[in-house]
N, C-alpha and C. Protein backbone atom coordinates (compact mmCIF):
# COMPACT_ATOMS: atom_id res chain seq x y z
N UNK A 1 0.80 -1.20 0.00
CA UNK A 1 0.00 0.00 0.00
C UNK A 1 0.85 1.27 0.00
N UNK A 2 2.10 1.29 0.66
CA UNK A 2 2.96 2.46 0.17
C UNK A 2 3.41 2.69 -0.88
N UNK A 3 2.85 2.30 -2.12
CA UNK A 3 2.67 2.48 -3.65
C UNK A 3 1.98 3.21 -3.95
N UNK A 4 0.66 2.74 -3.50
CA UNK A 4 -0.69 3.89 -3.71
C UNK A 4 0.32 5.33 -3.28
N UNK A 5 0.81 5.28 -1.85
CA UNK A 5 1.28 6.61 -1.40
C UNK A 5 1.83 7.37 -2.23
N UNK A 6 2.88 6.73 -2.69
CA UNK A 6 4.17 7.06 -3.89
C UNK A 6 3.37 7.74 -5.09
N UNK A 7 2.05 6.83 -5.53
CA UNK A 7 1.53 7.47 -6.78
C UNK A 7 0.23 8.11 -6.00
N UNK A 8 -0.23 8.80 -5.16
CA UNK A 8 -1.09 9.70 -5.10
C UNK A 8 -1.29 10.68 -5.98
N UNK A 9 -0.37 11.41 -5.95
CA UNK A 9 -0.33 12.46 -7.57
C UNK A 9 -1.13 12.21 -8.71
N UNK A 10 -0.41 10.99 -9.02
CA UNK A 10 -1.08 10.29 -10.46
C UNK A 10 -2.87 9.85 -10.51
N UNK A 11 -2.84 8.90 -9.43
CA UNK A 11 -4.10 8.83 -8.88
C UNK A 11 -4.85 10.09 -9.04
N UNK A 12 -4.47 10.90 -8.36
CA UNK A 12 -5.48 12.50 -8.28
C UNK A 12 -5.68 13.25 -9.83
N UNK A 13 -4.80 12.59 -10.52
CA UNK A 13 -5.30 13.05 -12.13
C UNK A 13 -6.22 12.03 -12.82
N UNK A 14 -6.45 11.07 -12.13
CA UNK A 14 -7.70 10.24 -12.70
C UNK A 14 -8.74 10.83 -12.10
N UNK A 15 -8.37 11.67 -10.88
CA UNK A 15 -9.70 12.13 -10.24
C UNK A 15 -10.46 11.04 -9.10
N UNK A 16 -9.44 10.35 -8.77
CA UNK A 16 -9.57 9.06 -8.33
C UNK A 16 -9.06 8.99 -6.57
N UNK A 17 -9.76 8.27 -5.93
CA UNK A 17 -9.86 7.99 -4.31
C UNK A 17 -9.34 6.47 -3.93
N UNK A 18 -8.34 6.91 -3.35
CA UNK A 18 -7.06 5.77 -2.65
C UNK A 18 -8.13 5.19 -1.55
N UNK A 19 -8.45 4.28 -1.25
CA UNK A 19 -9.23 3.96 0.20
C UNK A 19 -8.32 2.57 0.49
N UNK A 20 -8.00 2.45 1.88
CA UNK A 20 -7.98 1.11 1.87
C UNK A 20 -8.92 0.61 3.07
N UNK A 21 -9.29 -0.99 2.86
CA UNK A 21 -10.09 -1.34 3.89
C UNK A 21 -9.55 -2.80 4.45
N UNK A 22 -9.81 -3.12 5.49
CA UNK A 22 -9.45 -4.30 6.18
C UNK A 22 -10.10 -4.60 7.19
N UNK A 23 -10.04 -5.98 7.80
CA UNK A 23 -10.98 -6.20 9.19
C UNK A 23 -10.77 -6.03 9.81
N UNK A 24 -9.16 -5.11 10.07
CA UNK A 24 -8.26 -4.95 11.26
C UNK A 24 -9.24 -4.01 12.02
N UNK A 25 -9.06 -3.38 13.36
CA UNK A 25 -9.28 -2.58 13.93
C UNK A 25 -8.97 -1.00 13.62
N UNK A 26 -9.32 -0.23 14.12
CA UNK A 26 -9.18 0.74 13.93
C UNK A 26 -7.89 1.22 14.36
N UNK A 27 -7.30 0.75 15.71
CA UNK A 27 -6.28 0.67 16.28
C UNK A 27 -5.28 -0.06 15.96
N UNK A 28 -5.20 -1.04 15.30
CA UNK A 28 -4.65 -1.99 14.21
C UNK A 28 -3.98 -1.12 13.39
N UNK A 29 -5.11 -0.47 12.31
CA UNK A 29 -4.34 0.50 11.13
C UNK A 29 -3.94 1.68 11.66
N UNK A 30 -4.17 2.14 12.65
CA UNK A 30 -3.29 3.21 13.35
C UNK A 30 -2.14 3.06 13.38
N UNK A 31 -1.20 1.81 14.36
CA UNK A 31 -0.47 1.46 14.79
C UNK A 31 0.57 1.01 13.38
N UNK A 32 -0.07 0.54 12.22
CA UNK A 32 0.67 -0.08 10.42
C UNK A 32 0.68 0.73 10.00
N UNK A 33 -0.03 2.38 9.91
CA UNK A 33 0.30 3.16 9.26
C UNK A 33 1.57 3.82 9.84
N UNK A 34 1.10 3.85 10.81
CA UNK A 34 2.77 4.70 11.68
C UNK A 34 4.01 4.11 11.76
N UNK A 35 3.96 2.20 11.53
CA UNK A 35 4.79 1.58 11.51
C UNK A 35 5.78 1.80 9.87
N UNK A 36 4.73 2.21 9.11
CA UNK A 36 5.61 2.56 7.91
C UNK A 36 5.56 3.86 7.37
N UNK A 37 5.56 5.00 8.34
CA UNK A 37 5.64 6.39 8.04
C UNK A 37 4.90 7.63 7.91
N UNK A 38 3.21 6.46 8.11
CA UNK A 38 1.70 7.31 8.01
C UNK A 38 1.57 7.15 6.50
N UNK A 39 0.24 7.27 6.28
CA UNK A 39 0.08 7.85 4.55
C UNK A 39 -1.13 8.30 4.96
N UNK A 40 -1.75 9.37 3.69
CA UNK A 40 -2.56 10.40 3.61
C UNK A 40 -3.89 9.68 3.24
N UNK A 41 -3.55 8.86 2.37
CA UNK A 41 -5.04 8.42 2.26
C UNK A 41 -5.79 7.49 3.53
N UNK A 42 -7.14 7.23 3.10
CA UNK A 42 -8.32 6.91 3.76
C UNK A 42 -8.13 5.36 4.60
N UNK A 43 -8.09 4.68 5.57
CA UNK A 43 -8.07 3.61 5.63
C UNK A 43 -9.35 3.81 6.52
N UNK A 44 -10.44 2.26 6.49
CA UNK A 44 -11.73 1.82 6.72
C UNK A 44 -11.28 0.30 7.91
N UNK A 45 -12.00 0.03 8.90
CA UNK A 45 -11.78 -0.78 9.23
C UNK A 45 -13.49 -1.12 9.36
N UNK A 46 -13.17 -2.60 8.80
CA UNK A 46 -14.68 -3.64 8.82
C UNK A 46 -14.32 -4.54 9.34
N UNK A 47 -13.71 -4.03 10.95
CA UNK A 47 -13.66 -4.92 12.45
C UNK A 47 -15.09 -4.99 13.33
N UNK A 48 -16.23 -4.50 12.80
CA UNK A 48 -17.66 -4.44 13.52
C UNK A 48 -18.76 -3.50 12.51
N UNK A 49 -20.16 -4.50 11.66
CA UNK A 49 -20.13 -5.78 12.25
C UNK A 49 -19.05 -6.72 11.81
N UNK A 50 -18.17 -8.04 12.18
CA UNK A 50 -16.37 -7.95 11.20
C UNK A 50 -17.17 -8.64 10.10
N UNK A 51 -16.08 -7.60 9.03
CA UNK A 51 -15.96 -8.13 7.43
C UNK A 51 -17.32 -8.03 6.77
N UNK A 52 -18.66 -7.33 6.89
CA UNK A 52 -19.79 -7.02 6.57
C UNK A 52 -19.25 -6.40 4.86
N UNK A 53 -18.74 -4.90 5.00
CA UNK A 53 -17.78 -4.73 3.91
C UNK A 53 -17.36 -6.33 2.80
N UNK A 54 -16.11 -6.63 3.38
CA UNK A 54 -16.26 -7.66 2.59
C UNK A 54 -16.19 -8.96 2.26
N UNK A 55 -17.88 -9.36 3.21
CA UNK A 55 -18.20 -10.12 2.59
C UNK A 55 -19.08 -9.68 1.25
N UNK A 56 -19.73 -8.06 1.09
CA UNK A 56 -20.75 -7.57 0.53
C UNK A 56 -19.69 -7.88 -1.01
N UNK A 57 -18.79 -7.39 -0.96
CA UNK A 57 -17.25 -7.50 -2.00
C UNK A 57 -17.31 -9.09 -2.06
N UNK A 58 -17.55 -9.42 -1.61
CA UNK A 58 -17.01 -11.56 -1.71
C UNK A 58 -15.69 -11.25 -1.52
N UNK A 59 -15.38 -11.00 -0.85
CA UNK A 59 -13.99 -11.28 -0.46
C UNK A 59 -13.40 -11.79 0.75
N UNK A 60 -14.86 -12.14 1.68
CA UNK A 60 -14.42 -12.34 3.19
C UNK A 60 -13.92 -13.89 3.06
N UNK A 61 -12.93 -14.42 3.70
CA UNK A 61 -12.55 -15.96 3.72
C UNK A 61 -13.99 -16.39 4.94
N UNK A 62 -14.86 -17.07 4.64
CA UNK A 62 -15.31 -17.66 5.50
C UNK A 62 -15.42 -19.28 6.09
N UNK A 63 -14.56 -19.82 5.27
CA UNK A 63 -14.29 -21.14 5.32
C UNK A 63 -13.46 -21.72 6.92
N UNK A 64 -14.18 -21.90 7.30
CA UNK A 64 -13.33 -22.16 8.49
C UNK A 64 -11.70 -23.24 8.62
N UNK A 65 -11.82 -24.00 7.52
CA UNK A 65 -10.67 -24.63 7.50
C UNK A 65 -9.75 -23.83 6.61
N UNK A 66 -9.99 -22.93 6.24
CA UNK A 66 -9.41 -22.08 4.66
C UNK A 66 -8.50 -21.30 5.80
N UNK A 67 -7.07 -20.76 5.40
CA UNK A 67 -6.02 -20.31 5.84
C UNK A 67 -6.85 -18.58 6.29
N UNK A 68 -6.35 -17.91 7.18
CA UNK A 68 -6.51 -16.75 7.61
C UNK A 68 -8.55 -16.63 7.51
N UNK A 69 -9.33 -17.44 7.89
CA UNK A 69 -10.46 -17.83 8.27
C UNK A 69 -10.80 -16.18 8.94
N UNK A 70 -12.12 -15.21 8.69
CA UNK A 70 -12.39 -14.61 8.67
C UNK A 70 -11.83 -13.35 8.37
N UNK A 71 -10.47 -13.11 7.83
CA UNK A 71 -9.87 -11.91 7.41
C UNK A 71 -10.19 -11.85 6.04
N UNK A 72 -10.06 -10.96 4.86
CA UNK A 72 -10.44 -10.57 3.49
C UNK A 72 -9.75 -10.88 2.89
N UNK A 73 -9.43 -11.38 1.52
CA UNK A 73 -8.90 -11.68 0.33
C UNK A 73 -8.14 -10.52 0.05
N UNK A 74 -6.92 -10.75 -0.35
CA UNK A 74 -6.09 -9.34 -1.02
C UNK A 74 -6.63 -8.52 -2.56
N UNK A 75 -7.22 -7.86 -2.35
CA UNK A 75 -8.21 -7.39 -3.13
C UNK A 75 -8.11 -6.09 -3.74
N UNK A 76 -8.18 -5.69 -4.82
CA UNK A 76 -8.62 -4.18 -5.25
C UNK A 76 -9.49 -4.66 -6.36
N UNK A 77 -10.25 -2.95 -5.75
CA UNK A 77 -11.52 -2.68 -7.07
C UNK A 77 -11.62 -1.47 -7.66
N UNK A 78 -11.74 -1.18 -8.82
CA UNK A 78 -12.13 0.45 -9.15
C UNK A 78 -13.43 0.38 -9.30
N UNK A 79 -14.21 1.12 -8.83
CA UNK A 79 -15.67 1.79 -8.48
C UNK A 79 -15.62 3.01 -8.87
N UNK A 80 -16.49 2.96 -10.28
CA UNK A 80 -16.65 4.33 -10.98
C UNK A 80 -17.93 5.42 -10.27
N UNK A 81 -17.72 6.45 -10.60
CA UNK A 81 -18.81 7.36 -9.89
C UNK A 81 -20.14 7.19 -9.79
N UNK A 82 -20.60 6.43 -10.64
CA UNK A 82 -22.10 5.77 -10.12
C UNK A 82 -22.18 4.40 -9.68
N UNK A 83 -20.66 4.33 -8.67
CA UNK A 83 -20.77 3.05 -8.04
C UNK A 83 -21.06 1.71 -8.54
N UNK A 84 -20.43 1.72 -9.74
CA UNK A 84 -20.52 0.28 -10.50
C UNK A 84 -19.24 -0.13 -10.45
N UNK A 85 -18.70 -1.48 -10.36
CA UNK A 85 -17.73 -2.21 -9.93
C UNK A 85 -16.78 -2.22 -11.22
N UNK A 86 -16.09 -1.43 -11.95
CA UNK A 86 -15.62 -1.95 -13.39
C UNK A 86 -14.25 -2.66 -12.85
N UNK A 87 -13.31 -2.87 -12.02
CA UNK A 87 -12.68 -4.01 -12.30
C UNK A 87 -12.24 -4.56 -10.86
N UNK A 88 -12.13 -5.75 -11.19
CA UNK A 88 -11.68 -6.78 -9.65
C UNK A 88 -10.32 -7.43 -9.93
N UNK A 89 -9.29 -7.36 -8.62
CA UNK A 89 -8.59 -8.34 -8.80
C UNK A 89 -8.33 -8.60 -7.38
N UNK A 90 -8.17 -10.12 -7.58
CA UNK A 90 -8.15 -10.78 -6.30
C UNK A 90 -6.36 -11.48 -6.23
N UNK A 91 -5.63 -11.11 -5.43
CA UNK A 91 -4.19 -11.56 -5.54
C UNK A 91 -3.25 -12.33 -4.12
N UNK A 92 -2.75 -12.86 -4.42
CA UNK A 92 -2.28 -13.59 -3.14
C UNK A 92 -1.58 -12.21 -2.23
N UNK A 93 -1.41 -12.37 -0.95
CA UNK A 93 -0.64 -11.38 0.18
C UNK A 93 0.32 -11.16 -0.24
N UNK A 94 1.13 -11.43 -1.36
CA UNK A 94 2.24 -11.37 -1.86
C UNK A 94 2.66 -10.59 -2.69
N UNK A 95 1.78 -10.34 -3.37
CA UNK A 95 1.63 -9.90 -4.61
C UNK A 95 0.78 -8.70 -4.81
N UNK A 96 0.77 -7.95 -5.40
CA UNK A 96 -0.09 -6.84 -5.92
C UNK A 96 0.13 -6.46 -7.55
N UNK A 97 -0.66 -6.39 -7.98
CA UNK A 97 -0.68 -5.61 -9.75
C UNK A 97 0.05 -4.04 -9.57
N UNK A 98 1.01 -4.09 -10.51
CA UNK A 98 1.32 -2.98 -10.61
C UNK A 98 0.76 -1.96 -10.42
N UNK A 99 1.14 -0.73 -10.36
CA UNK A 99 -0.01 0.38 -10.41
C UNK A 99 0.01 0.93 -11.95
N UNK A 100 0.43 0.73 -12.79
CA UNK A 100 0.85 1.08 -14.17
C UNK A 100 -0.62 0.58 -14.54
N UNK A 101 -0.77 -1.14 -14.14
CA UNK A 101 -2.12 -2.09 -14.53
C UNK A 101 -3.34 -1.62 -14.14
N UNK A 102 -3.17 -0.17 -12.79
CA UNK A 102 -4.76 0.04 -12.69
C UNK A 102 -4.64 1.31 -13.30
N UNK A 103 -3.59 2.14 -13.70
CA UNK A 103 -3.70 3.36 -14.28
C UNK A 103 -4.38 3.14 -15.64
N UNK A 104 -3.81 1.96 -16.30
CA UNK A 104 -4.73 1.65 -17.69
C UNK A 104 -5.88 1.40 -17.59
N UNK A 105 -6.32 0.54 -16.81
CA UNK A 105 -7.84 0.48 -16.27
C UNK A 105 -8.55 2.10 -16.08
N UNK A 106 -7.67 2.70 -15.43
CA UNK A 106 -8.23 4.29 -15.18
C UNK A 106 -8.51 5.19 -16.38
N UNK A 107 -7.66 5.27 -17.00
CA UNK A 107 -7.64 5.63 -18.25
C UNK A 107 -8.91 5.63 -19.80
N UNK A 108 -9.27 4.12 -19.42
CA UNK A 108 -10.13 3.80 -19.69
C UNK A 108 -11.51 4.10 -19.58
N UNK A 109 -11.66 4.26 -18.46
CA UNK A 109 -12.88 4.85 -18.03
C UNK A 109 -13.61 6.19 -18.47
């Protein structure tokens, strides 16, 4: 997520809103943002009711034998201004899509 940070700029010429969300606590992303320097954009916590957010996204693990069992799928979406979902990607904790890959997506729009 200190990518998004890096390209805020760019982002803001799509006209476009950095959010991030997780089931962590509120106090959780307090404590990770400061651990890596703060960043400006928005973070959401869907720690109560947990993961309501996203499960609404399908992204909540609810499988109880499934690895990290009620935390969210590593996920981004772009949500255009009348709140329609134009793209999903779902990626292992490891990994993230470039930001080059959602600027073209942006672009697009």
């Amino acid at each position: 997520m200190p990518s998004y940070e890096d390209d805020l700029p760019r982002f803001e010429e799509f006209d476009t809103q950095v959010l991030g969300i997780s089931v962590d606590s509120v106090h959780s992303h307090d404590a990770w943002q400061k651990s890596i320097g703060g960043i400006s954009y928005p973070l959401c916590s869907d720690f109560y009711p947990h993961g309501e957010v996203s499960e609404k996204y399908g992204v909540l693990r609810k499988n109880k034998g499934e690895p990290a069992y009620g935390a969210s799928e590593r996920a981004l979406f772009i949500i255009d201004k009348e709140g329609i979902v134009q793209w999903i990607d779902v990626h292992p904790i490891d990994r993230q899509p470039d930001n080059e890959e959602l600027f073209d997506v942006l672009r697009k729009l």
